[in-house]
N, C-alpha and C. Protein backbone atom coordinates (compact mmCIF):
# COMPACT_ATOMS: atom_id res chain seq x y z
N UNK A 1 13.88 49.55 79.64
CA UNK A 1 13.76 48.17 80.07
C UNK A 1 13.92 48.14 81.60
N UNK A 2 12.94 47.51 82.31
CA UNK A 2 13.02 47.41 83.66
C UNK A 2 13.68 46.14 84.37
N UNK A 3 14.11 46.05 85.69
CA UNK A 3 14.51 45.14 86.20
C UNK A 3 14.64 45.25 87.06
N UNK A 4 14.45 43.70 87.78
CA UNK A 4 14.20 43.11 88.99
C UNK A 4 15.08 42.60 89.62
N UNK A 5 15.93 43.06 90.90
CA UNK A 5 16.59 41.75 91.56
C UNK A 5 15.87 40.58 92.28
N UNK A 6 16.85 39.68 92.71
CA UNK A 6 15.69 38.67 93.22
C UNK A 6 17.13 37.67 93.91
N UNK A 7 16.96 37.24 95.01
CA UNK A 7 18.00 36.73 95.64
C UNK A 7 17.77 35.42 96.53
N UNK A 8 18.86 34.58 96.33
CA UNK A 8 18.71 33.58 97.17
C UNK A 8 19.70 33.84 98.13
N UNK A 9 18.82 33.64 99.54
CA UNK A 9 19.73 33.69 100.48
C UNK A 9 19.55 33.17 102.24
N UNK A 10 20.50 33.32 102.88
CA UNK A 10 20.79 33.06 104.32
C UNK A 10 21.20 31.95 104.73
N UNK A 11 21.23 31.68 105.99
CA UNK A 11 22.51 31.22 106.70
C UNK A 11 21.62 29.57 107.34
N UNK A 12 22.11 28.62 106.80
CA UNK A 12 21.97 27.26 106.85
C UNK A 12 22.98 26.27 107.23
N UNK A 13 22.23 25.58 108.22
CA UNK A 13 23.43 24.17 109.09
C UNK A 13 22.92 23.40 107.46
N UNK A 14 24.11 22.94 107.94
CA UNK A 14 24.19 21.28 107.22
C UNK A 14 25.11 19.75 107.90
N UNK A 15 25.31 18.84 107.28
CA UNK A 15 26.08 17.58 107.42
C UNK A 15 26.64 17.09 106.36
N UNK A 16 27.78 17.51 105.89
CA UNK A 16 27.65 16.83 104.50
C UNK A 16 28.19 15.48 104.21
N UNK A 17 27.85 14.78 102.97
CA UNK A 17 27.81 13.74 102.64
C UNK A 17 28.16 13.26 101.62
N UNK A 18 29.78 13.86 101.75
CA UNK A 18 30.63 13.83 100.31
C UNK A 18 30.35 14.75 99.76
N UNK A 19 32.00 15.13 98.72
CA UNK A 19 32.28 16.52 97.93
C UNK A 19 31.54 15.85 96.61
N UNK A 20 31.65 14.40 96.68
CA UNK A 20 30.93 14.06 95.32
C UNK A 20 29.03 13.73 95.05
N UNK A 21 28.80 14.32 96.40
CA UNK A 21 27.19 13.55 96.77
C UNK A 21 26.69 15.15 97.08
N UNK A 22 26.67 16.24 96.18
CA UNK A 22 25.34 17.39 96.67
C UNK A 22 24.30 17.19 96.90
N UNK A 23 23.84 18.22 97.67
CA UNK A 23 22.53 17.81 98.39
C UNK A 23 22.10 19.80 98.44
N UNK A 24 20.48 19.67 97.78
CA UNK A 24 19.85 21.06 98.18
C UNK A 24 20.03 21.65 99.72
N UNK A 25 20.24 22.80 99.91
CA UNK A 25 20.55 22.88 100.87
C UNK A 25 19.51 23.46 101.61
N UNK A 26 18.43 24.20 101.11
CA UNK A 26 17.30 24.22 101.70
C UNK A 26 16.25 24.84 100.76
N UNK A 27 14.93 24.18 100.98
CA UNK A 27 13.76 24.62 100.15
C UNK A 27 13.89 26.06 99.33
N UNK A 28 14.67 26.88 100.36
CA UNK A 28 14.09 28.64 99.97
C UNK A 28 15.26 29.03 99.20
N UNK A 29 16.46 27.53 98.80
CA UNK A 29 17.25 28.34 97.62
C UNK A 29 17.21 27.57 96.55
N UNK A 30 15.57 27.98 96.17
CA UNK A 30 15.20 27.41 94.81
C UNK A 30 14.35 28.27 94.50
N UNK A 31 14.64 28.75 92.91
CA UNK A 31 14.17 29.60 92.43
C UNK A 31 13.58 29.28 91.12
N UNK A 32 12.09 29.62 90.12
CA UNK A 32 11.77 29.50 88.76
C UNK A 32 11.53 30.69 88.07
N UNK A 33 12.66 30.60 87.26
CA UNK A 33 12.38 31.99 86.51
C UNK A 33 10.90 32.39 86.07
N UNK A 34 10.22 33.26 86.16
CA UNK A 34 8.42 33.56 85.82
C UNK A 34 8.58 34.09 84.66
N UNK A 35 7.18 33.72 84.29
CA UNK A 35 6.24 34.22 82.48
C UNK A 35 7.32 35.36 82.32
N UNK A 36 7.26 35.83 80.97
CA UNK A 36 7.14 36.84 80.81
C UNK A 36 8.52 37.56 81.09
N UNK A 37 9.85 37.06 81.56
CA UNK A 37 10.70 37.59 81.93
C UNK A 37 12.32 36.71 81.79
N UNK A 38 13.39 37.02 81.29
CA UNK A 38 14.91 36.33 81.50
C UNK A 38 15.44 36.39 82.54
N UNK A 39 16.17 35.68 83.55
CA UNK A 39 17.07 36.31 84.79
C UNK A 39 18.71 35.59 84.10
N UNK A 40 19.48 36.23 85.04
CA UNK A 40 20.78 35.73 84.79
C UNK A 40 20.84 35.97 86.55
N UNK A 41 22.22 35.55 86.45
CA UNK A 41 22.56 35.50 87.73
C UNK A 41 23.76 36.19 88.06
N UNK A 42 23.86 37.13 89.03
CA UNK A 42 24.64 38.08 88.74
C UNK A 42 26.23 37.82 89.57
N UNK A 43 26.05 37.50 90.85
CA UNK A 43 27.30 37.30 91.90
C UNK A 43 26.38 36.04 92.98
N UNK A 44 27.44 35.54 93.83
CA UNK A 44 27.31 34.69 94.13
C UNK A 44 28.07 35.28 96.02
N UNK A 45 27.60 35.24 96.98
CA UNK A 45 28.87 35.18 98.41
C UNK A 45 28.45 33.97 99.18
N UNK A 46 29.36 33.75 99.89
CA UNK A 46 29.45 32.39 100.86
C UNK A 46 30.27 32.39 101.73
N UNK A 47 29.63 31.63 102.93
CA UNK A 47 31.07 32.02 103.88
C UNK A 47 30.63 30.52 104.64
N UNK A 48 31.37 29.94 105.13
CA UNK A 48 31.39 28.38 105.18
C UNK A 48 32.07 28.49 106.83
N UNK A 49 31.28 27.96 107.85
CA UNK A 49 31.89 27.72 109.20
C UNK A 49 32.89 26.67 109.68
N UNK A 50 32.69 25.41 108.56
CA UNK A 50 33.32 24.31 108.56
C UNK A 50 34.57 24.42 108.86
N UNK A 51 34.93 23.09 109.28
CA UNK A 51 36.84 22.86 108.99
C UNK A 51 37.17 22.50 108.23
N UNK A 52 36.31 22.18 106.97
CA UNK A 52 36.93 21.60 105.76
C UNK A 52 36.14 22.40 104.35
N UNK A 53 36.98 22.45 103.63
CA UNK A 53 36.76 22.65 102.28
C UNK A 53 35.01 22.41 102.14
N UNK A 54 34.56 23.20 101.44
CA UNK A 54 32.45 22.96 101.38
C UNK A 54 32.98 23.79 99.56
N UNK A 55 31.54 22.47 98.93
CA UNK A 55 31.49 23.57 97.22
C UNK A 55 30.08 23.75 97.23
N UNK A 56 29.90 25.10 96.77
CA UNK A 56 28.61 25.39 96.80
C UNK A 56 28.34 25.31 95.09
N UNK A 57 27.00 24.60 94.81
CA UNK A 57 27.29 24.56 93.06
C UNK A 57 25.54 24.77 92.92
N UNK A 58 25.70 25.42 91.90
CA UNK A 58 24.53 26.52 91.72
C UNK A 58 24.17 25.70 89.74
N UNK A 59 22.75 24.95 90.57
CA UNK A 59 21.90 24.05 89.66
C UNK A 59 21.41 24.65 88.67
N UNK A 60 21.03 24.66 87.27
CA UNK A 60 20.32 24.80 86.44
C UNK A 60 19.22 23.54 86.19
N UNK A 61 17.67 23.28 86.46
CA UNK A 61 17.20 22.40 85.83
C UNK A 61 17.52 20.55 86.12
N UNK A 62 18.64 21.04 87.58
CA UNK A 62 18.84 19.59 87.98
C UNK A 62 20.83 19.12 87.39
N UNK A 63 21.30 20.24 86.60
CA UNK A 63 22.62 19.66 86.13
C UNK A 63 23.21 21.42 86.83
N UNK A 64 24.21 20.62 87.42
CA UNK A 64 25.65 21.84 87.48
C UNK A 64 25.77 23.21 86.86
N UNK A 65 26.07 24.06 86.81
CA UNK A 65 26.13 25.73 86.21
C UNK A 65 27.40 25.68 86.48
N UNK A 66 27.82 26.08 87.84
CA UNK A 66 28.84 26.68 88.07
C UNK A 66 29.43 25.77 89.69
N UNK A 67 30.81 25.73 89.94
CA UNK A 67 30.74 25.58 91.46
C UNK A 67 31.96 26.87 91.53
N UNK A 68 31.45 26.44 93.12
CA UNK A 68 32.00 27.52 94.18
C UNK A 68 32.59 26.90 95.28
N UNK A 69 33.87 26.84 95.03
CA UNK A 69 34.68 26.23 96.43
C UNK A 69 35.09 26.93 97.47
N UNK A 70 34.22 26.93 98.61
CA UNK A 70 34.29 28.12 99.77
C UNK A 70 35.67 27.08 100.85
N UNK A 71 36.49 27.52 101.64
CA UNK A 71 37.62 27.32 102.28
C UNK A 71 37.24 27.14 103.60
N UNK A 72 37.83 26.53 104.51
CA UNK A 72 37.13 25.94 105.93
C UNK A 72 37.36 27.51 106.10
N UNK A 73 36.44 28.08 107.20
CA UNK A 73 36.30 29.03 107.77
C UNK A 73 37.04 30.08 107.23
N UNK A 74 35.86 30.37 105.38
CA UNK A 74 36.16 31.65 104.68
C UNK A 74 35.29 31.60 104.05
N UNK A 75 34.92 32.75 103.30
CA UNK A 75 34.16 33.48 102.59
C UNK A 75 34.71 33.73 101.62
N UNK A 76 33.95 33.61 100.38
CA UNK A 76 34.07 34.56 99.16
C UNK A 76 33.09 34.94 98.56
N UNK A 77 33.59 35.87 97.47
CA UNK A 77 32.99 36.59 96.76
C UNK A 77 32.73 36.75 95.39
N UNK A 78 31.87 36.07 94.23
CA UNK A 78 32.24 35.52 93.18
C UNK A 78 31.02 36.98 92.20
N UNK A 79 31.49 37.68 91.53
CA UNK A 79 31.01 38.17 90.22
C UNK A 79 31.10 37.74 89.35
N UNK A 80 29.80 37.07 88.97
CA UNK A 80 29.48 36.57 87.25
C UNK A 80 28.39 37.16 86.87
N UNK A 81 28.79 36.94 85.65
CA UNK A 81 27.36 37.59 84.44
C UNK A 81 27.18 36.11 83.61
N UNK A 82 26.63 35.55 83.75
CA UNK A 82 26.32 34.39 82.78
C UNK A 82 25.84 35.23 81.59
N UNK A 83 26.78 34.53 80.34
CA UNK A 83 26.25 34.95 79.10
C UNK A 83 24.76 34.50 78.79
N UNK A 84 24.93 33.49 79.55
CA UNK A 84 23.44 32.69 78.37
C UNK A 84 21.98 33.22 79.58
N UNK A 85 21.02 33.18 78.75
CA UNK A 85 19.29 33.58 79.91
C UNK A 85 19.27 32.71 79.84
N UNK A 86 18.31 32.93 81.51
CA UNK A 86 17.61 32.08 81.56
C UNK A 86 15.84 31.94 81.75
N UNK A 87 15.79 31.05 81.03
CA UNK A 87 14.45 31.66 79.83
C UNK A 87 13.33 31.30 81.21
N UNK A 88 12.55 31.37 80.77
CA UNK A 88 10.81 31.33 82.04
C UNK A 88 10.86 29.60 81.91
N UNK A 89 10.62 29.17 83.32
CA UNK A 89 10.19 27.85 83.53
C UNK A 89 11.60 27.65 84.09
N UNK A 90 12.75 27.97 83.88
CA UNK A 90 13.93 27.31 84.40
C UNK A 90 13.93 27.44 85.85
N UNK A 91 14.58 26.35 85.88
CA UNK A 91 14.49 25.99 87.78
C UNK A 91 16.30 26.29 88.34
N UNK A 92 16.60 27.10 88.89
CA UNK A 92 17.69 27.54 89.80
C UNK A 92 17.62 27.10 91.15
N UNK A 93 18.80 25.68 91.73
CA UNK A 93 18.87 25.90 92.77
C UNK A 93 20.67 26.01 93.56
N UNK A 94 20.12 26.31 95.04
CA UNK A 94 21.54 26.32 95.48
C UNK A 94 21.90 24.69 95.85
N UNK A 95 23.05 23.80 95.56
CA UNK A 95 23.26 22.54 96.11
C UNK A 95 24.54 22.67 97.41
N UNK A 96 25.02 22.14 98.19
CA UNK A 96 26.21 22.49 98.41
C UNK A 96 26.83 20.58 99.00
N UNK A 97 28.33 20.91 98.39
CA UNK A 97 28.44 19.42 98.52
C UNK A 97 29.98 19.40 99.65
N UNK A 98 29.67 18.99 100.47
CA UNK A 98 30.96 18.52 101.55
C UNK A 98 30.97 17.22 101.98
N UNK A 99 32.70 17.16 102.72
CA UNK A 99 33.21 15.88 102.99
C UNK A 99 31.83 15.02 103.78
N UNK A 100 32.03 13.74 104.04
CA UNK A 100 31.25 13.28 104.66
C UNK A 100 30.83 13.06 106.05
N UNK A 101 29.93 13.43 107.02
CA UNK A 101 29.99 13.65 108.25
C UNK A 101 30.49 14.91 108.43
N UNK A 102 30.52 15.98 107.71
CA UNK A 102 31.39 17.02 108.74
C UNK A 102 30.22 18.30 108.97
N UNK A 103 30.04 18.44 109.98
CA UNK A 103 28.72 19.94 110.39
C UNK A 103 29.59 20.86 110.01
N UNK A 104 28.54 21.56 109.60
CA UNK A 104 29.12 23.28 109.13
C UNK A 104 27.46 24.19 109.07
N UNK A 105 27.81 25.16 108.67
CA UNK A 105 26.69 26.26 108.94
C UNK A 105 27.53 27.12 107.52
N UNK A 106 26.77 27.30 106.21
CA UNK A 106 26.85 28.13 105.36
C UNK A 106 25.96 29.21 105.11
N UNK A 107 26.74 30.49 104.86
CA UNK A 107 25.95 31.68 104.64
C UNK A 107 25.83 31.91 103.23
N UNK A 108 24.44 32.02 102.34
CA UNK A 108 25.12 31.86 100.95
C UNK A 108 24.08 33.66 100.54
N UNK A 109 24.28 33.98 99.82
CA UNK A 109 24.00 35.41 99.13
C UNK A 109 24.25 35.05 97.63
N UNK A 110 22.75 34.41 96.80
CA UNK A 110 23.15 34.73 95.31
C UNK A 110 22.10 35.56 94.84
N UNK A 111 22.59 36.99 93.67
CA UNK A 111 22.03 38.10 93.65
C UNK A 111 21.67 37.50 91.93
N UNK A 112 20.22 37.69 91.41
CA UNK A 112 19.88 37.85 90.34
C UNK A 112 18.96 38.69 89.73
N UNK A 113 18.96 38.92 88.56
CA UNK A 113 18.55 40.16 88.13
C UNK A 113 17.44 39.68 86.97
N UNK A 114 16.05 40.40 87.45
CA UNK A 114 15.34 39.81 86.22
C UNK A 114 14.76 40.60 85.20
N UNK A 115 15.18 40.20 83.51
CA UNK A 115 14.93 41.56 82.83
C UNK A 115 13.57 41.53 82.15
């Protein structure tokens, strides 16, 4: 059985507009799983320039998966294996949701694997 990585990534300003108001954070961290193939999603990194608390929350199809609460000026490092596939046609994106008014610049790295 073969497989593919496939990654969303790099380093994006933002403004955010509430921890309760996400917003895509840019076109190129959106991903559709293709014909013919399952992905899961394997790890997740982020590193957040802000002074305040930023959650990065990683969309399935328009609803929540998972969040990721990155720390004013820190990084982490998250390994998951989602049990469940995700089947062809599903839409993956990155959202990230912060306080309101506050600039920051996030670095995000999510690694997926397609089988």
């Amino acid at each position: 059985m073969d497989s593919s990585g496939r990654f969303l990534q790099g380093v994006f300003s933002f403004v955010g507009k509430g921890l309760e108001a996400p917003f895509l954070l840019a076109g190129e961290l959106r991903y559709v799983v293709p014909d013919g193939v399952v992905a899961q999603p394997v790890y997740l990194r982020g590193g957040n320039s802000s002074d305040e608390l930023v959650c990065v929350i990683l969309m399935r199809d328009g609803v929540p998966m998972r969040y990721f609460p990155v720390g004013a000026k820190a990084g982490t490092h998250v390994s998951l294996r989602v049990v469940e596939d995700l089947e062809p046609g599903t839409v993956v994106e990155l959202y990230v949701a912060a306080p309101d008014g506050v600039p920051g610049t996030l670095v995000v790295d999510l690694g997926l694997v397609e089988v």
